[in-house]
C-alpha atoms as a PDB file:
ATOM      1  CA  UNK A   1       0.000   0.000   0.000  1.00  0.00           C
ATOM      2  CA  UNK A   2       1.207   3.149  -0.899  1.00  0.00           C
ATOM      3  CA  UNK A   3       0.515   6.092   1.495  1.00  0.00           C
ATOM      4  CA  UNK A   4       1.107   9.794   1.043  1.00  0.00           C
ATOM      5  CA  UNK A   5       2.019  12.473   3.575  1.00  0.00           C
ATOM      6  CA  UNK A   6      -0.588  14.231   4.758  1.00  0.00           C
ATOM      7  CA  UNK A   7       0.804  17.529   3.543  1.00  0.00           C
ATOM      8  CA  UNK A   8       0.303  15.919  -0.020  1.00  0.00           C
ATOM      9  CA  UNK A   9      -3.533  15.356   0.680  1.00  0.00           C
ATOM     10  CA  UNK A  10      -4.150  18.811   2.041  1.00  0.00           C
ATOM     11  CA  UNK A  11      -2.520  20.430  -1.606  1.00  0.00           C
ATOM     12  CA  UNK A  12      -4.445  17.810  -3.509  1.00  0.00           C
ATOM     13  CA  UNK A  13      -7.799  18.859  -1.662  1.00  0.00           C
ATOM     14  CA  UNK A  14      -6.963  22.593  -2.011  1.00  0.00           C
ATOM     15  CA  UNK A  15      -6.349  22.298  -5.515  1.00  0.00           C
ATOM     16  CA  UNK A  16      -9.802  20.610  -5.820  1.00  0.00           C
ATOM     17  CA  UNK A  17     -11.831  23.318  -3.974  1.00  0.00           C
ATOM     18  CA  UNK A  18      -9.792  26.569  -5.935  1.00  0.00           C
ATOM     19  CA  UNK A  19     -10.653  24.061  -9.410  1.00  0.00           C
ATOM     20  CA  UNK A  20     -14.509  23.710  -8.156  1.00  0.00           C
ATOM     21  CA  UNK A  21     -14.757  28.030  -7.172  1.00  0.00           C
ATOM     22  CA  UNK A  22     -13.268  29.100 -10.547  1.00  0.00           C
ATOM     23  CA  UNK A  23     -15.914  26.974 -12.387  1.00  0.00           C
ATOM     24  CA  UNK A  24     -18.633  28.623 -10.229  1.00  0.00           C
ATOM     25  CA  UNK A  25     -18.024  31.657 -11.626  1.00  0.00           C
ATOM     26  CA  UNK A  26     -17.111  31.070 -15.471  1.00  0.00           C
ATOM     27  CA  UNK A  27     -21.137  31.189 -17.458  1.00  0.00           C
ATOM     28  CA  UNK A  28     -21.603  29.228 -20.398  1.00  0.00           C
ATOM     29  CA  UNK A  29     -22.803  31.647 -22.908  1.00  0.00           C
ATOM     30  CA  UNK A  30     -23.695  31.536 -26.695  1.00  0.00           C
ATOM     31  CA  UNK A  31     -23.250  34.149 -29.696  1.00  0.00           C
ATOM     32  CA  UNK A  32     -23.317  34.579 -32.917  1.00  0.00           C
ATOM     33  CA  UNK A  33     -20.761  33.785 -35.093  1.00  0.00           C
ATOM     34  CA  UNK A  34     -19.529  36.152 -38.195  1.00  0.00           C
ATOM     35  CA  UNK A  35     -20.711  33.422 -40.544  1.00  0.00           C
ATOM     36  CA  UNK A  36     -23.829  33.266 -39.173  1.00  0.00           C
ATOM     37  CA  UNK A  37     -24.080  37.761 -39.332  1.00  0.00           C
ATOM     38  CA  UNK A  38     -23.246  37.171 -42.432  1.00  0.00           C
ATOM     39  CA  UNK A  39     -26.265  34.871 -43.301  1.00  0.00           C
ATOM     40  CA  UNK A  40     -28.730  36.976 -41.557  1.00  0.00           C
ATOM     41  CA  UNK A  41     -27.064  39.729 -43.921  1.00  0.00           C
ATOM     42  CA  UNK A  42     -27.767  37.943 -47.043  1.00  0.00           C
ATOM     43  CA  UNK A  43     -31.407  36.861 -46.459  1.00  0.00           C
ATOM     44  CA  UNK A  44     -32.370  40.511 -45.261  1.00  0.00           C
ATOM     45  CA  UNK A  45     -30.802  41.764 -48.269  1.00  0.00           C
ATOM     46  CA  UNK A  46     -33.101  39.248 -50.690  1.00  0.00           C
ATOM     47  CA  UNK A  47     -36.222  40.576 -48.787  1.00  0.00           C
ATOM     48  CA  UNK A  48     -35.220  44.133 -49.570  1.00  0.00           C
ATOM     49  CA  UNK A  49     -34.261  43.169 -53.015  1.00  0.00           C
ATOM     50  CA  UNK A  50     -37.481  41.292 -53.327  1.00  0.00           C
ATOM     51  CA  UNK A  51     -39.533  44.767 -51.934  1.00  0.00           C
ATOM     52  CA  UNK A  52     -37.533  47.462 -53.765  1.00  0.00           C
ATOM     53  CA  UNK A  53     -36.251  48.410 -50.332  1.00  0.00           C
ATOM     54  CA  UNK A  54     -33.001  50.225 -50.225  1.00  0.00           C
ATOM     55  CA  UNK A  55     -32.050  49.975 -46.350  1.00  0.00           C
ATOM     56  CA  UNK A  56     -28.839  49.725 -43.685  1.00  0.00           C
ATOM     57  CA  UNK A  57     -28.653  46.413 -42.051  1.00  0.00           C
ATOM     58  CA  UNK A  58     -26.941  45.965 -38.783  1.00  0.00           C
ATOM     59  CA  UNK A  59     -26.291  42.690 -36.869  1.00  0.00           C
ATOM     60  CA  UNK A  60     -24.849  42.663 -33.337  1.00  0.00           C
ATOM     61  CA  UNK A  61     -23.473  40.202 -30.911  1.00  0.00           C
ATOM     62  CA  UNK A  62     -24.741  39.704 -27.424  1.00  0.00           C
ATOM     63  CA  UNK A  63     -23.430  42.515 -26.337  1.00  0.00           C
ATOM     64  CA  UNK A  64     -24.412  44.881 -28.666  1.00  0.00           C
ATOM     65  CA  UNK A  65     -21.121  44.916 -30.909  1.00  0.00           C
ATOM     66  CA  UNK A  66     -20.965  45.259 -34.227  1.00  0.00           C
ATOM     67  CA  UNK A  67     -20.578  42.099 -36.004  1.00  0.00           C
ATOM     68  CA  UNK A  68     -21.464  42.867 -39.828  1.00  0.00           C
ATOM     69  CA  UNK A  69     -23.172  45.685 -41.839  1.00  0.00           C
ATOM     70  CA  UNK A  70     -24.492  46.220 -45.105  1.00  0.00           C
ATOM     71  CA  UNK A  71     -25.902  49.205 -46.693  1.00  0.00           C
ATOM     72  CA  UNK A  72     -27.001  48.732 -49.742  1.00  0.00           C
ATOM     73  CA  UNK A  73     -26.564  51.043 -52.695  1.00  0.00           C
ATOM     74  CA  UNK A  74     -28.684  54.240 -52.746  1.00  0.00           C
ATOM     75  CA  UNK A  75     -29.664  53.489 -48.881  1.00  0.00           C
ATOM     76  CA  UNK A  76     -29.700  56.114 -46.687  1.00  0.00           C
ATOM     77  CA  UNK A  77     -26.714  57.432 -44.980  1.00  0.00           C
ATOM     78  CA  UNK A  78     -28.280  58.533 -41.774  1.00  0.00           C
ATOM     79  CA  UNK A  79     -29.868  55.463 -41.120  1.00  0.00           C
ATOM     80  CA  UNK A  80     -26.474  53.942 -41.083  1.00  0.00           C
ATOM     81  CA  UNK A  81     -26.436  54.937 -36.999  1.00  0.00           C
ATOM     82  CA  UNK A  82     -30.129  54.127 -36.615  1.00  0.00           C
ATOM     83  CA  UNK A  83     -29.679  50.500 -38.041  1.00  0.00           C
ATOM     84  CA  UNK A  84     -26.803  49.826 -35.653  1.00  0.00           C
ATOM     85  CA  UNK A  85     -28.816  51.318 -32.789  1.00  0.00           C
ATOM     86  CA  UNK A  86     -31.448  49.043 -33.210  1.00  0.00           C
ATOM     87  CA  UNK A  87     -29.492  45.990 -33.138  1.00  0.00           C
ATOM     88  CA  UNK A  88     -27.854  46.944 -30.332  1.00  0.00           C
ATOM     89  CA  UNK A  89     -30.638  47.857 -28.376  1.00  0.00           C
ATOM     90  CA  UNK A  90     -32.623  44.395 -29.299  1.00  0.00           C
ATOM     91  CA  UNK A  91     -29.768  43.036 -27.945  1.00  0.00           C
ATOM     92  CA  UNK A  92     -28.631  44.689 -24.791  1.00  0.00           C
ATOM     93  CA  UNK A  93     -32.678  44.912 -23.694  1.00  0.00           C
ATOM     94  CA  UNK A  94     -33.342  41.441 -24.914  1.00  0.00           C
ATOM     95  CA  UNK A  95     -36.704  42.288 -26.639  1.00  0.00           C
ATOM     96  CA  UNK A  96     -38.014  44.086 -30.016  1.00  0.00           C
ATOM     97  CA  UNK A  97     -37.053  47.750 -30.024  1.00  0.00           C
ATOM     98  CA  UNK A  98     -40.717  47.713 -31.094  1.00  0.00           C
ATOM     99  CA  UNK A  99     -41.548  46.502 -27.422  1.00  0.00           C
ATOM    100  CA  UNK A 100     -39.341  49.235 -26.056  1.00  0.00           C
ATOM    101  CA  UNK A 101     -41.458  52.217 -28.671  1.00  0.00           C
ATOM    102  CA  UNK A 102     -44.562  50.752 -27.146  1.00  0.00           C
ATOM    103  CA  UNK A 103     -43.497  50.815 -23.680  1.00  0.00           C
ATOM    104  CA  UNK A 104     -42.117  54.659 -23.727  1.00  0.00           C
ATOM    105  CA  UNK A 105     -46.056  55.926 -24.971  1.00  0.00           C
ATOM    106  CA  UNK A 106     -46.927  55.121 -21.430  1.00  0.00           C
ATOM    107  CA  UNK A 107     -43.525  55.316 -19.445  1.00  0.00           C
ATOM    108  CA  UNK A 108     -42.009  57.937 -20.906  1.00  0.00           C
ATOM    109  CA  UNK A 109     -38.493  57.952 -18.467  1.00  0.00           C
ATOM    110  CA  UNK A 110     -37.344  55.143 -21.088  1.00  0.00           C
ATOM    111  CA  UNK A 111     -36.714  57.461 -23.769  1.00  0.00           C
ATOM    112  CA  UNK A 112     -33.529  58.601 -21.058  1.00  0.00           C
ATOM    113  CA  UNK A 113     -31.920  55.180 -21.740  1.00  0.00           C
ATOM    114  CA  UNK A 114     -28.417  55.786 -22.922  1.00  0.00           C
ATOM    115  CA  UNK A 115     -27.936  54.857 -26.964  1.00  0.00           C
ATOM    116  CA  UNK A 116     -31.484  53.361 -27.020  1.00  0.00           C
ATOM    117  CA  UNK A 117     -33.079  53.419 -30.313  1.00  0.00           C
ATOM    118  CA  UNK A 118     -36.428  53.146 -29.166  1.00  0.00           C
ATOM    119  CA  UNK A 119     -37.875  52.366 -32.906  1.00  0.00           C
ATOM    120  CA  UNK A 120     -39.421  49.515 -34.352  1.00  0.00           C
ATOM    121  CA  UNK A 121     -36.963  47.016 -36.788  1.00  0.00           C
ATOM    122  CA  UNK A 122     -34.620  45.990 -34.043  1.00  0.00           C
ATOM    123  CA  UNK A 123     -34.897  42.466 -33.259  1.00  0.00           C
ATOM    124  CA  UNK A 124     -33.144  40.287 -31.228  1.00  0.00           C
ATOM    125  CA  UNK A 125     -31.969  36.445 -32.067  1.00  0.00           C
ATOM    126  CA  UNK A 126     -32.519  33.986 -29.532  1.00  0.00           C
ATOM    127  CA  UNK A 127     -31.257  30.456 -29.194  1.00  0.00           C
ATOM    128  CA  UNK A 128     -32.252  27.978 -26.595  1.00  0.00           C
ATOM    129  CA  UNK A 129     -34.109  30.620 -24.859  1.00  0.00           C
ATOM    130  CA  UNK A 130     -30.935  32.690 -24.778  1.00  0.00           C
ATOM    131  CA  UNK A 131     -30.104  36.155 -26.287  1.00  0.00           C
ATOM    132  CA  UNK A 132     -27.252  35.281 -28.669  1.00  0.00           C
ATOM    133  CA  UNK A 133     -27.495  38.905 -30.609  1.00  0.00           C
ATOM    134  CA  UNK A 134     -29.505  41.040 -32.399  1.00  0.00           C
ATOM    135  CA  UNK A 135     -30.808  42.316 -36.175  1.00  0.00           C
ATOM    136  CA  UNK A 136     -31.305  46.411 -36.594  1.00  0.00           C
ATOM    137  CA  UNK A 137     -32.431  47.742 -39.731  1.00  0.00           C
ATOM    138  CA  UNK A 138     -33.243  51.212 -41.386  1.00  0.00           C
ATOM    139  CA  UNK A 139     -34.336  53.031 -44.524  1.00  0.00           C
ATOM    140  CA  UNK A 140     -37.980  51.989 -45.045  1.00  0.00           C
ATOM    141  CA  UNK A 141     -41.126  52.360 -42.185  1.00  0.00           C
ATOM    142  CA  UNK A 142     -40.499  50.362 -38.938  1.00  0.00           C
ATOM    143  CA  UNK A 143     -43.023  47.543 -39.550  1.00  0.00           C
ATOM    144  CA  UNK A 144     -40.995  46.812 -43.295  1.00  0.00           C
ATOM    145  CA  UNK A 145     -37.606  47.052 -41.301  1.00  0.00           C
ATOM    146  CA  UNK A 146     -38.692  44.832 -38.709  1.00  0.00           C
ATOM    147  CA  UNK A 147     -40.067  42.582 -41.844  1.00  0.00           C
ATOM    148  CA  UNK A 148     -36.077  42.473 -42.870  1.00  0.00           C
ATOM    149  CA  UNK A 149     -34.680  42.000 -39.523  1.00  0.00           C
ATOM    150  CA  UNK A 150     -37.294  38.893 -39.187  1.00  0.00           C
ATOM    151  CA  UNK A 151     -36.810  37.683 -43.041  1.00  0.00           C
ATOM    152  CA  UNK A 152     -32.606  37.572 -41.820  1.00  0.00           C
ATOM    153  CA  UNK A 153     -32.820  35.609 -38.692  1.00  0.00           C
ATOM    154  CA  UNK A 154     -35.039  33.381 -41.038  1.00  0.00           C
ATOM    155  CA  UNK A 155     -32.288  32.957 -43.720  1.00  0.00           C
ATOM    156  CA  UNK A 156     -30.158  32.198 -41.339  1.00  0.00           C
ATOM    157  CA  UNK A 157     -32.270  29.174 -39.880  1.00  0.00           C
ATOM    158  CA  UNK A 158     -32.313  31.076 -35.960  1.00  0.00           C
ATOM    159  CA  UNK A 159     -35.886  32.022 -36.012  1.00  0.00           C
ATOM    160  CA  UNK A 160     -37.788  30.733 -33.166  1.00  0.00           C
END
């Protein structure tokens, strides 16, 4: 029988607890991945197309960060900014930036959120229950940007 000091068995046991506390605090998150941006991209781009819609598209990671954009030709330049703000507010708020216009008619002390683009056609992806990103477009009314947003998570197979 082989026996070790006891020294040995207190390091082995520490090492165990420090191992099981740094796993308590690491989260097991999901996000989207450029080739997947990129897919939302192209299938909100055929649903323009297919509309004669000229519009930004914006998609975002979990965290609101830029992943990929598109404006397409003859698009408007200042709805580069709005585009991107969607997305990233779908995202950071978890919900529709439609949600969040709704909402502010009645509570208006949301329209002080910092960088929220409180307008309909952002709308965030969701995976497993779990917000994983987000789709912001601009350059038509809110209901057909929201219609792109929806027709790119689509394409991209991530639609609930």
């Amino acid at each position: 029988m082989v026996t070790f000091p006891l020294s040995r068995w207190l390091a082995v046991a520490a090492l165990s607890l420090m191992t099981l506390s740094v796993s308590a605090q690491v989260l097991d998150r999901k996000t989207l991945s450029l080739e997947a941006a990129n897919k939302i991209i192209a299938g909100a781009i055929a649903e323009a197309r297919a509309n004669n819609w000229l519009v930004d598209i914006a998609v975002v990671d979990e965290g609101g960060h830029l992943l990929s954009f598109q404006r397409m030709d003859g698009a408007l330049i200042g709805s580069i900014d709005v585009a991107i703000g969607k997305a990233r507010t779908a995202s950071l708020f978890k919900r529709p930036t439609k949600v969040l216009e709704e909402v502010a008619k009645t509570r208006p002390g949301i329209l002080t959120l910092p960088n929220g683009v409180l307008m309909q056609g952002g709308v965030p992806v969701v995976v497993n229950g779990q917000t994983v990103g987000a789709v912001g477009v601009s350059g038509v009314t809110s209901q057909q940007d929201e219609q792109v947003a929806e027709a790119g998570i689509r394409h991209a197979g991530l639609a609930p």
